[in-house]
C-alpha atoms as a PDB file:
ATOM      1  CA  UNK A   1      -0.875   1.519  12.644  1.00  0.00           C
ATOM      2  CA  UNK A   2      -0.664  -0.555   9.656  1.00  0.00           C
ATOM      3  CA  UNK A   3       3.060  -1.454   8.184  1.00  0.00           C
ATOM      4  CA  UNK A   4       3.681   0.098   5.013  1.00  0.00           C
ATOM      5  CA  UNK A   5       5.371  -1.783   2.252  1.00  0.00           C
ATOM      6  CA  UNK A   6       7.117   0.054  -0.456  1.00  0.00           C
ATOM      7  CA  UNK A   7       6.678  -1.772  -3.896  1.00  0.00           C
ATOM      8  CA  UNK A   8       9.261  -1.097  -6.778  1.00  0.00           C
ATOM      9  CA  UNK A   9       9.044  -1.128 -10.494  1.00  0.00           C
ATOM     10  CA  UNK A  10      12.868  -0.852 -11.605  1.00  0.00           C
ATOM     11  CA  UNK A  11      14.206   0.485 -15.466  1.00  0.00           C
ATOM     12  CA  UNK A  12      17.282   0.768 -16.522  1.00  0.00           C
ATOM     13  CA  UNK A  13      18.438   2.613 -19.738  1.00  0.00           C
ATOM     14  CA  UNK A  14      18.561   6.275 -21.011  1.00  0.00           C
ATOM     15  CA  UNK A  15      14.989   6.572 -20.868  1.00  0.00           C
ATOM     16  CA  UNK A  16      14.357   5.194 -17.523  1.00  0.00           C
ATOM     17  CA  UNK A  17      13.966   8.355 -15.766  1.00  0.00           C
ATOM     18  CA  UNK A  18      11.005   8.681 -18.505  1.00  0.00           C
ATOM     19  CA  UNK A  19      10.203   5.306 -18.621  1.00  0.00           C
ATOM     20  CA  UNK A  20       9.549   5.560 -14.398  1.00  0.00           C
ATOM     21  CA  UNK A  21       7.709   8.732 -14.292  1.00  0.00           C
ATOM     22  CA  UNK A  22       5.187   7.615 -17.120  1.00  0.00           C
ATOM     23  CA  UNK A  23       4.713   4.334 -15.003  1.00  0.00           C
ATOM     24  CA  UNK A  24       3.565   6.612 -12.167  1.00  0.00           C
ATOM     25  CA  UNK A  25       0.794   8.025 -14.477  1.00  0.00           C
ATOM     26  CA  UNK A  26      -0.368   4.822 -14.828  1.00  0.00           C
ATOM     27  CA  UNK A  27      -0.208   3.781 -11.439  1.00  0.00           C
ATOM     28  CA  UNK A  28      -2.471   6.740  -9.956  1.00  0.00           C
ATOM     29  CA  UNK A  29      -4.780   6.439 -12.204  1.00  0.00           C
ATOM     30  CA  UNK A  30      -5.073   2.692 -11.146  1.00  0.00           C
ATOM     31  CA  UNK A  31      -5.201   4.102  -7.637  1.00  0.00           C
ATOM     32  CA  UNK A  32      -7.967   6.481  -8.338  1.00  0.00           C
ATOM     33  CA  UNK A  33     -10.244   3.997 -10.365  1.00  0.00           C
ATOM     34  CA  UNK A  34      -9.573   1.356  -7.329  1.00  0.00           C
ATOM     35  CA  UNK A  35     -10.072   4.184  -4.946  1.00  0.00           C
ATOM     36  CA  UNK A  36      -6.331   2.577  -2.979  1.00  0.00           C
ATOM     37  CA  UNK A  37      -5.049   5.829  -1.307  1.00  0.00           C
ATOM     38  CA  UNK A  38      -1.791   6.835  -2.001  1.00  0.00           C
ATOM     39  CA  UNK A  39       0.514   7.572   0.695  1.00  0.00           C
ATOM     40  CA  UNK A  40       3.396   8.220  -1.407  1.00  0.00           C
ATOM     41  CA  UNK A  41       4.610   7.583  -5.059  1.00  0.00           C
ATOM     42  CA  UNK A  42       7.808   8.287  -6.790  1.00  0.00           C
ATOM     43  CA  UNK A  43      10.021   7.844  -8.729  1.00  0.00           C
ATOM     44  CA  UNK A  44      13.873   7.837  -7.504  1.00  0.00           C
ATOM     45  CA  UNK A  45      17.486   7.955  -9.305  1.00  0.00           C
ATOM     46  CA  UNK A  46      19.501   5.397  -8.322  1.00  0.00           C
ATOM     47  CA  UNK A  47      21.979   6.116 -10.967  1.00  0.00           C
ATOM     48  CA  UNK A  48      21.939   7.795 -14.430  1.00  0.00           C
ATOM     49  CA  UNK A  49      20.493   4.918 -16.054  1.00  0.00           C
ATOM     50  CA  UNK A  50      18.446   3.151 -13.119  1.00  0.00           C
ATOM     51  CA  UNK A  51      15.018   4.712 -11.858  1.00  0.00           C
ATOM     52  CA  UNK A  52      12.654   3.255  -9.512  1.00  0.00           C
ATOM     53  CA  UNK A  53       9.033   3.726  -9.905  1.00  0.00           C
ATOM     54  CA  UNK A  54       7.939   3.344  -5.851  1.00  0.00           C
ATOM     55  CA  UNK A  55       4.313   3.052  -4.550  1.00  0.00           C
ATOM     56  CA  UNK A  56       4.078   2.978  -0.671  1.00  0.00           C
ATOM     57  CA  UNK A  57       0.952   0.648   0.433  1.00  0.00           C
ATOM     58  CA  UNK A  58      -0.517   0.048   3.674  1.00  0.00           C
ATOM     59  CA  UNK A  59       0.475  -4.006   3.483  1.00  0.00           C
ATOM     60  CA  UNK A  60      -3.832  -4.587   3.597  1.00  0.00           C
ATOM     61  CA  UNK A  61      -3.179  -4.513  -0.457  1.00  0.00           C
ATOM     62  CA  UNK A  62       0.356  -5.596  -0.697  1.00  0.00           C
ATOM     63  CA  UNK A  63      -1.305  -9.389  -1.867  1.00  0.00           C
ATOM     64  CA  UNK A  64      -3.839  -7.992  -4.373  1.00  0.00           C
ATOM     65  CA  UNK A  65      -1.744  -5.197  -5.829  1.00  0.00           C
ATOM     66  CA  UNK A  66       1.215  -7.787  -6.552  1.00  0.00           C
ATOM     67  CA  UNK A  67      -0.996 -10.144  -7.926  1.00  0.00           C
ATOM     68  CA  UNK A  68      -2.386  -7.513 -10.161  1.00  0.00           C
ATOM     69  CA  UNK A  69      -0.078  -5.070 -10.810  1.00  0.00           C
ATOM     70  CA  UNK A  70       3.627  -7.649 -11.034  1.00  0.00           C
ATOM     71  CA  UNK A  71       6.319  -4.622  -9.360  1.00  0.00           C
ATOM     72  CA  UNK A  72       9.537  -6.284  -9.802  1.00  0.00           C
ATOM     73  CA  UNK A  73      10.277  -5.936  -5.829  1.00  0.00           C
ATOM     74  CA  UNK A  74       9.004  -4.898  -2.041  1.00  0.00           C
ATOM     75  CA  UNK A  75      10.234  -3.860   1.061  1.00  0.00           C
ATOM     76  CA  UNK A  76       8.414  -2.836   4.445  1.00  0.00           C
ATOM     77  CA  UNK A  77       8.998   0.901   4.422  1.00  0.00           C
ATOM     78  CA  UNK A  78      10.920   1.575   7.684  1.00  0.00           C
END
C-alpha cells in the first residue's frame, strides 16, 4: 500500500472558511483534468478564522503536485 501524504493550503481571516472551500473547486478540477484520483479533500476548521484546504495523495505525486500546485504544508496521513 502506498503512504498517503496529506497536503495543506492554510487561510486565515473571516472569509477563510470561503476562501478554503473555493480552493477545493479549484483543486478537483485540477484533479480531474490531470486524471490524479482523489482519495479525500476537505476543508477543516481549525478555529473561526483558520481553515485548511486538505488534499490526501498517494506520495507517487507528492513531488509533482508540490512543485506545481505550492500547498503551504504536508504530512504523511497516519
Amino acid at each position: 500500500m502506498n503512504k498517503q501524504v496529506e497536503l495543506i493550503w492554510e487561510f486565515r481571516g473571516p472569509a477563510a472558511k470561503q476562501t478554503a472551500q473555493h480552493h477545493l473547486i479549484h483543486l478537483r478540477e485540477f484533479a480531474t483534468a490531470e486524471n490524479i484520483p482523489v482519495n479525500i479533500m476537505e476543508a477543516l476548521e481549525a478555529s473561526p478564522n483558520f481553515y485548511q484546504a486538505i488534499w490526501v495523495v498517494d506520495q507517487q505525486h507528492v513531488n509533482d503536485l508540490r512543485e506545481r500546485l505550492k500547498p503551504h504544508r504536508g504530512r504523511y496521513r497516519q
